[in-house]
Protein backbone atom coordinates (compact mmCIF):
# COMPACT_ATOMS: atom_id res chain seq x y z
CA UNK A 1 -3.00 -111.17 93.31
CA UNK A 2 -1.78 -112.27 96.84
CA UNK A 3 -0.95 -115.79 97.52
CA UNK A 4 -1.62 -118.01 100.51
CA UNK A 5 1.14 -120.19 101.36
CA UNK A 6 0.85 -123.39 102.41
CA UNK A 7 3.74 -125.17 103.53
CA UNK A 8 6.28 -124.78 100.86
CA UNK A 9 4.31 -123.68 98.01
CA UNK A 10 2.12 -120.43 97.52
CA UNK A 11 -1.01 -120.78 95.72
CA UNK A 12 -3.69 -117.97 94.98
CA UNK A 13 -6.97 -118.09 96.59
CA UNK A 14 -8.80 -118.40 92.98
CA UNK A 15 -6.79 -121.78 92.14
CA UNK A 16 -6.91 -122.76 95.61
CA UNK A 17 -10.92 -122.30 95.46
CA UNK A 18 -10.50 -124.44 92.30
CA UNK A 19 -8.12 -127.25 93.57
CA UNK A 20 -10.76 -127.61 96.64
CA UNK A 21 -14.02 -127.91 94.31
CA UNK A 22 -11.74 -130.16 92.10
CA UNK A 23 -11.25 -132.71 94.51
CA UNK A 24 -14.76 -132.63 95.99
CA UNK A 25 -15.95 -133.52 92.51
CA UNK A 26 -13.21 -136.32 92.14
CA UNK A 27 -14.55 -137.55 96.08
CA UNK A 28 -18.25 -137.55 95.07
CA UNK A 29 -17.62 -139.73 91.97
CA UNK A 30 -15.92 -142.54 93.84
CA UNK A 31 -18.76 -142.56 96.89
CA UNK A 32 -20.47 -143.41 93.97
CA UNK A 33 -18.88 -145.99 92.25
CA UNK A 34 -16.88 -147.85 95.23
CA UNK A 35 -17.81 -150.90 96.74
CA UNK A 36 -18.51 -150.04 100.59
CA UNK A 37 -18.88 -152.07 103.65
CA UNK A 38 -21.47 -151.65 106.31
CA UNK A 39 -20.80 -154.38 109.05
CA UNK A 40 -18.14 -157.20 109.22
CA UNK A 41 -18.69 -160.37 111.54
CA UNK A 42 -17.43 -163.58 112.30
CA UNK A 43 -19.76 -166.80 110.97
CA UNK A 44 -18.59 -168.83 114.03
CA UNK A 45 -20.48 -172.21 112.33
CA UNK A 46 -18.62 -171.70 108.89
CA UNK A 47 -15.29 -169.82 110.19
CA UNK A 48 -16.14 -167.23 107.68
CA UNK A 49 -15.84 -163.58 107.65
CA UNK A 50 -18.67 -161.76 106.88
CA UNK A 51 -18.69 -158.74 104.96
CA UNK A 52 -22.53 -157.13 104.84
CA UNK A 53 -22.13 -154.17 101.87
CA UNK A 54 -24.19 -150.78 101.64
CA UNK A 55 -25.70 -151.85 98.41
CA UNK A 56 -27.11 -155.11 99.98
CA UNK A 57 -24.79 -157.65 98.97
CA UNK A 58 -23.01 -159.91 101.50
CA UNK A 59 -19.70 -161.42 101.07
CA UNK A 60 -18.76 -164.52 102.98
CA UNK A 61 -14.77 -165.20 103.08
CA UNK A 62 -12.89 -168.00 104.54
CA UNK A 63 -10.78 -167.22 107.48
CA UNK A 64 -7.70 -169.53 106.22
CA UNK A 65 -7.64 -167.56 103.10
CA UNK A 66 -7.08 -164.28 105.04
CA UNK A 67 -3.32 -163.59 106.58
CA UNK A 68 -3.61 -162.56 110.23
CA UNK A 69 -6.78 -163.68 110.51
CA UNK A 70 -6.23 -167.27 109.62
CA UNK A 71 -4.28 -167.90 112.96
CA UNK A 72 -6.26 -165.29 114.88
CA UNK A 73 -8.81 -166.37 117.81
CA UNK A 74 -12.66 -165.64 117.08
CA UNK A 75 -12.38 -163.12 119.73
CA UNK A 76 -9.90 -161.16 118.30
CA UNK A 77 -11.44 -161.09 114.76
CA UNK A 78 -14.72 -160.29 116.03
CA UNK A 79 -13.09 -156.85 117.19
CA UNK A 80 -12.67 -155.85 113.50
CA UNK A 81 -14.06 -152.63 112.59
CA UNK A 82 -14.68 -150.75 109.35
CA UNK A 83 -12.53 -147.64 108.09
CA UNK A 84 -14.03 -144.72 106.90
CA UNK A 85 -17.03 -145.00 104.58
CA UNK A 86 -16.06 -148.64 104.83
CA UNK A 87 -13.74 -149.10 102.29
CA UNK A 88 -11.08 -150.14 104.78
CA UNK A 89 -11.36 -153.03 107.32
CA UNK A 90 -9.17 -152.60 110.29
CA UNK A 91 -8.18 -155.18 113.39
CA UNK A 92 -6.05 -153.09 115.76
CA UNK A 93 -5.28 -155.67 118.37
CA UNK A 94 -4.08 -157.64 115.71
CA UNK A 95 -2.32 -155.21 113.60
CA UNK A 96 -3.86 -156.31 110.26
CA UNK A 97 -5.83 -153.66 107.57
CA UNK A 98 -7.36 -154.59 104.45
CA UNK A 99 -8.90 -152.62 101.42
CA UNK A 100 -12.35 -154.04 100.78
CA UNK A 101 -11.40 -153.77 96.98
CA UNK A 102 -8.30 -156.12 97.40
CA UNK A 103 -10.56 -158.56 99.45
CA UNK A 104 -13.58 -158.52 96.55
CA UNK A 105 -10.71 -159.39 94.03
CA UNK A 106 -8.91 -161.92 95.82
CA UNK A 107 -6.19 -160.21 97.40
CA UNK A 108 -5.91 -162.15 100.65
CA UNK A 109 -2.30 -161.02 101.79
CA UNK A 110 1.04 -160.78 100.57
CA UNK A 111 2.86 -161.90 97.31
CA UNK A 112 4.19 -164.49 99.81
CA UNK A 113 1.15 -164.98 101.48
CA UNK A 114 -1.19 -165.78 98.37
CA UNK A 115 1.89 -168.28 96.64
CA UNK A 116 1.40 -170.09 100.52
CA UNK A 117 -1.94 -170.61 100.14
CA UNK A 118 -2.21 -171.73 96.71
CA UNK A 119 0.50 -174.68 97.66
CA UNK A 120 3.31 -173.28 96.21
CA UNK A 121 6.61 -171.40 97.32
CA UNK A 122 8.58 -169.49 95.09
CA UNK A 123 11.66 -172.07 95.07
CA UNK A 124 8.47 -174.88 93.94
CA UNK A 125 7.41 -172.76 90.91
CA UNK A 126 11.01 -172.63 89.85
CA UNK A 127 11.90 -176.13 90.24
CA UNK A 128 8.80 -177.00 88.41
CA UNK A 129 9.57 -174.39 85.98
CA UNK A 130 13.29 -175.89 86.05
CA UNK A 131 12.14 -179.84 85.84
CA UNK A 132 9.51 -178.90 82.47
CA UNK A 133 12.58 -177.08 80.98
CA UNK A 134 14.66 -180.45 81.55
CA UNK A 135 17.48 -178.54 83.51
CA UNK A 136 17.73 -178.53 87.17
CA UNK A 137 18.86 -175.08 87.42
CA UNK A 138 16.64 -171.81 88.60
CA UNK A 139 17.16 -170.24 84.78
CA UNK A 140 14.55 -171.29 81.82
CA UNK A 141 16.45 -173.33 78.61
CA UNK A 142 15.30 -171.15 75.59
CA UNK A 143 12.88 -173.36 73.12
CA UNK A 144 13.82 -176.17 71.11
CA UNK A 145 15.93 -174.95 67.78
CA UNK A 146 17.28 -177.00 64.87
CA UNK A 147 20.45 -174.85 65.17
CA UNK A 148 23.10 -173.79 68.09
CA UNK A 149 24.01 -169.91 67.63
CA UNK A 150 28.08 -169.44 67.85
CA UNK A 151 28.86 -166.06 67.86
CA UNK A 152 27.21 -164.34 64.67
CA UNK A 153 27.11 -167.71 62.86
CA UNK A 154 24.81 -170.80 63.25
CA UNK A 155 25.77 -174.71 63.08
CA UNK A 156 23.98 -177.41 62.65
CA UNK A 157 23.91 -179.92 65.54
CA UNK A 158 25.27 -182.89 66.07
CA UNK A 159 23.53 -186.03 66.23
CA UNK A 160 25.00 -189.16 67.73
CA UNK A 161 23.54 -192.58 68.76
């Protein structure tokens, strides 16, 4: 049986034939499941973005929410565009992409990005971690025991008034 070789690996034409019908299956089954875009816009009025779906639906976002488009001019976000079969939405002059999945769920940026506009920072959640733990330091105090472990054996503590 001769193989066809593509790039570094060589692959009959039977199991090539079968990879190729594999992954048209796999495609056909997500065009049917995933959420798709068919227009974004700006809502000017509302400073909302405006995500119209294929199956009807229409999602409204708030711009703040949304990194790179939070501090972007209306005319720049207005020259959004969808990705193919609008899964994808795209702002070249911009430089920002987004999966329409991450947007439906919440994702609005970064790790950093979503702590910032929640109100916190990472150094805030620790010291608020830190403060509730009753130590100032970065590292949680284990919970409340009756006993202090030294080495393999336990001692009661102390109590003075």
């Amino acid at each position: 049986m001769k193989k066809i070789k593509i790039g570094q690996w060589e692959v009959s034409r039977e199991e090539l034939d079968r990879q190729i019908e594999e992954a048209t299956r796999r495609g056909e089954e997500q065009l049917k499941t995933e959420r798709q875009a068919k227009r974004i816009s700006l809502d000017r009025n509302k400073n909302k973005l405006v995500i119209d779906l294929k199956d009807g639906a229409t999602v409204l976002l708030p711009l703040n929410l949304i990194q790179g488009l939070a501090d972007a001019s209306p005319s720049e976000i207005e020259k959004g565009k969808l990705g193919p079969r609008g899964a994808y939405l795209h702002w070249d002059n911009i430089g920002v992409d987004f999966t329409l999945a991450g947007l439906l769920n919440g994702v609005y940026g970064t790790k950093k990005w979503m702590d910032k506009i929640r109100g916190q920072t990472r150094s805030a959640r620790a010291r608020g971690t830190s403060w509730t733990n009753g130590r100032r330091s970065e590292k949680p105090r284990m919970a409340a025991s009756p006993r202090k472990r030294v080495g393999k054996k336990t001692t009661k503590r102390s109590r003075t008034k």
